[in-house]
C-alpha atoms as a PDB file:
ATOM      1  CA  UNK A   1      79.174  71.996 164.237  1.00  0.00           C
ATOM      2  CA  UNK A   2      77.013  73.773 166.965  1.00  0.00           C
ATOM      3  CA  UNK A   3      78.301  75.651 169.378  1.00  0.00           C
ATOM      4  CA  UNK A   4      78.378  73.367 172.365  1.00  0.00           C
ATOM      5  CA  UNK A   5      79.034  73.545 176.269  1.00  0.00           C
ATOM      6  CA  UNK A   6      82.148  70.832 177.179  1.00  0.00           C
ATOM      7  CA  UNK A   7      79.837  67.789 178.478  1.00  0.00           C
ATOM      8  CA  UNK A   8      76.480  70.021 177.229  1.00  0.00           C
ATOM      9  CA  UNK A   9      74.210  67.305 174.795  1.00  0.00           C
ATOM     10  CA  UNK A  10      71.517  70.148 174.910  1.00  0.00           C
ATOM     11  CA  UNK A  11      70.522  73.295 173.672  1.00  0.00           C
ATOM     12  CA  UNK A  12      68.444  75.025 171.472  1.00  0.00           C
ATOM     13  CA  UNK A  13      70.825  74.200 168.123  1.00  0.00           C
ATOM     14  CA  UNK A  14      70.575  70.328 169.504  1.00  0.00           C
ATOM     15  CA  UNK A  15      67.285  70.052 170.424  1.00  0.00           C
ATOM     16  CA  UNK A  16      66.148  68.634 167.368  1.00  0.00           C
ATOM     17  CA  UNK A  17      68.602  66.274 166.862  1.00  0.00           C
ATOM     18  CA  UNK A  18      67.477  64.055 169.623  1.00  0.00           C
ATOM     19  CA  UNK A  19      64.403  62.559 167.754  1.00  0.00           C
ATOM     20  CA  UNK A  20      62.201  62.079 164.399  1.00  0.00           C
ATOM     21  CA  UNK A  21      59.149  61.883 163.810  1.00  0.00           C
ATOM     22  CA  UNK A  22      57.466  59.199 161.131  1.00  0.00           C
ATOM     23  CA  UNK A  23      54.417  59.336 159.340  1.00  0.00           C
ATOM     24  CA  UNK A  24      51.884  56.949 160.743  1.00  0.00           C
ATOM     25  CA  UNK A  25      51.572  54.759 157.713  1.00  0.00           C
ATOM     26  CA  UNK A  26      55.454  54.451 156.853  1.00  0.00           C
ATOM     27  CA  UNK A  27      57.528  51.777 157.775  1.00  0.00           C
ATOM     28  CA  UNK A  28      60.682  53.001 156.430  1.00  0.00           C
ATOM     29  CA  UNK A  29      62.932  55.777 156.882  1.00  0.00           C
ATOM     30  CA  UNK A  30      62.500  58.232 153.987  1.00  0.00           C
ATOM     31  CA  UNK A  31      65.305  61.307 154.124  1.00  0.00           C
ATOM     32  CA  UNK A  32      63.734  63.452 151.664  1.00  0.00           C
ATOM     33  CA  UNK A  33      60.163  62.326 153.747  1.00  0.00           C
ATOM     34  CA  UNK A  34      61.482  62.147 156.967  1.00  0.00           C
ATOM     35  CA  UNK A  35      64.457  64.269 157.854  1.00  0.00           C
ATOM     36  CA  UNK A  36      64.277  66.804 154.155  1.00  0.00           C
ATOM     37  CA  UNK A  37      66.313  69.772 156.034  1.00  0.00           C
ATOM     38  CA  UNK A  38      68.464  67.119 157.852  1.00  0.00           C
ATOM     39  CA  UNK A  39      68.219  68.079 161.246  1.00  0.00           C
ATOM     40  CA  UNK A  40      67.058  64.715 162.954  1.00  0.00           C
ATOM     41  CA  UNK A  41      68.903  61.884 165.086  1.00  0.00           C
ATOM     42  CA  UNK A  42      69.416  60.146 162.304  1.00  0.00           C
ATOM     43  CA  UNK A  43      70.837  62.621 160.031  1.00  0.00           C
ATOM     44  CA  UNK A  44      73.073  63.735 163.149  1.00  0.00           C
ATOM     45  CA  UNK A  45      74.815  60.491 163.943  1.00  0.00           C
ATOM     46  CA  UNK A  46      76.767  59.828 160.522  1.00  0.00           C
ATOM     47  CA  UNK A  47      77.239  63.857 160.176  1.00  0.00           C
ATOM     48  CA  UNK A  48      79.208  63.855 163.285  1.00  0.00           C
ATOM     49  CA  UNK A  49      80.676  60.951 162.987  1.00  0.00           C
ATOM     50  CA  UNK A  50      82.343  62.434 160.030  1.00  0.00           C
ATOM     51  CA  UNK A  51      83.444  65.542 161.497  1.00  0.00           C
ATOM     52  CA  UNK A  52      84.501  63.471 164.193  1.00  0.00           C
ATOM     53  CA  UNK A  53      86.781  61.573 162.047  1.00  0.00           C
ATOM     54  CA  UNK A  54      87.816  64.870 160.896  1.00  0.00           C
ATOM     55  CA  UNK A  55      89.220  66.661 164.119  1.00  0.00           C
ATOM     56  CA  UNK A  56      92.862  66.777 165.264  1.00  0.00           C
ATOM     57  CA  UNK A  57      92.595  68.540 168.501  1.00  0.00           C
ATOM     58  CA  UNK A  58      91.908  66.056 171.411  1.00  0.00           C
ATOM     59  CA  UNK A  59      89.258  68.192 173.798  1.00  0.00           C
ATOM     60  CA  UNK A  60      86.904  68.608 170.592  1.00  0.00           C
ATOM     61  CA  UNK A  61      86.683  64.973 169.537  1.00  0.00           C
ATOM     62  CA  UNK A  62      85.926  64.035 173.366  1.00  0.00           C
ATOM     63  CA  UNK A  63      83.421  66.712 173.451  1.00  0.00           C
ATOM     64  CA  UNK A  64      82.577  65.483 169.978  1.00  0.00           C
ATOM     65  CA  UNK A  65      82.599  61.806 171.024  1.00  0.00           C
ATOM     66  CA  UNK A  66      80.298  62.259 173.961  1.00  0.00           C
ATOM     67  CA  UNK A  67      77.710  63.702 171.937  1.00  0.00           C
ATOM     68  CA  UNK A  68      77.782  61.296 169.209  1.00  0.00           C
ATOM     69  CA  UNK A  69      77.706  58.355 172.644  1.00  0.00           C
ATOM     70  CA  UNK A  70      74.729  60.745 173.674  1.00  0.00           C
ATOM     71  CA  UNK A  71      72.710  60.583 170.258  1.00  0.00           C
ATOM     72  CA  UNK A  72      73.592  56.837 169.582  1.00  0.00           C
ATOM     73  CA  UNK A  73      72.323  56.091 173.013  1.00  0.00           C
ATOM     74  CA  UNK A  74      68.924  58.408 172.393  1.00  0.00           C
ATOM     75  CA  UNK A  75      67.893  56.193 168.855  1.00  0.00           C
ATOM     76  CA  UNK A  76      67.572  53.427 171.097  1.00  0.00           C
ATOM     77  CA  UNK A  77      64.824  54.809 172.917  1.00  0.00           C
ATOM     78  CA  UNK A  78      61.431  54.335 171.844  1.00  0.00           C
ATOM     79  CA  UNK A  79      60.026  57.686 172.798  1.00  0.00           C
ATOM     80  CA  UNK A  80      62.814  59.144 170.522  1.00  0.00           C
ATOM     81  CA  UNK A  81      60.481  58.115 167.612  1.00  0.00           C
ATOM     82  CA  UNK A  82      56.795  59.597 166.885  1.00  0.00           C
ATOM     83  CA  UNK A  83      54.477  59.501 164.483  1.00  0.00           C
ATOM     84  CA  UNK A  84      52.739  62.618 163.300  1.00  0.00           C
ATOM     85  CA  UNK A  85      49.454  63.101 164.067  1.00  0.00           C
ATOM     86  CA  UNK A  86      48.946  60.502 166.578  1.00  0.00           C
ATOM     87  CA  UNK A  87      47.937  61.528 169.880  1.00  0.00           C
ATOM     88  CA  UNK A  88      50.030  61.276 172.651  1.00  0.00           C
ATOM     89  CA  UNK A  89      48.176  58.684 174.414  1.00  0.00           C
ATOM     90  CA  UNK A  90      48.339  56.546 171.083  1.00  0.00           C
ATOM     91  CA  UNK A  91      52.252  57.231 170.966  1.00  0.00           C
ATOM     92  CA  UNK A  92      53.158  53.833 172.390  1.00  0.00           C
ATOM     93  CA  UNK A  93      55.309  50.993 172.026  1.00  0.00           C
ATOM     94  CA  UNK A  94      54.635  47.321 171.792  1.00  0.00           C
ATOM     95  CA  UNK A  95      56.989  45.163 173.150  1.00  0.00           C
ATOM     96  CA  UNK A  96      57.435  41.378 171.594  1.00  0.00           C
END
């Protein structure tokens, strides 16, 4: 696990675990494609969700917890996902 502030979601070792980015043309996640060294949001979410499930002391699996809240709550965000090589003007959303 990074090292990690208590109530801290951020830092360099974090940073890229609060997004992925998608080819344009895909339209399914690919790990070995998508997330090879497995340092993306959706790699992150099931890792520490198992070293969550691993912990006994209390103060870690908050900390632990709050992170996992704090990623869970970040997939749901649309600019949490990009596609390579589209500008970021074309980087948009369309809402049904």
């Amino acid at each position: 696990m990074a090292n990690y502030r208590l109530g801290s979601t951020r830092g360099p070792e974090m940073d890229l675990y609060h997004f992925i980015d998608f080819p344009k043309e895909a339209n399914t996640y690919d790990q070995q494609r998508d997330c090879k060294l497995r340092n993306c949001i959706i790699e992150a979410i099931p890792s520490y969700l198992s070293v969550l499930s691993s912990l006994d002391d209390p103060r870690m699996r908050s900390v632990l917890l709050c992170v996992v809240a704090h990623l869970v709550g970040d997939i749901h965000q649309p600019l949490h996902f990009s596609c390579e090589g589209l500008e970021e003007k074309e980087n948009t959303v369309q809402g049904q």
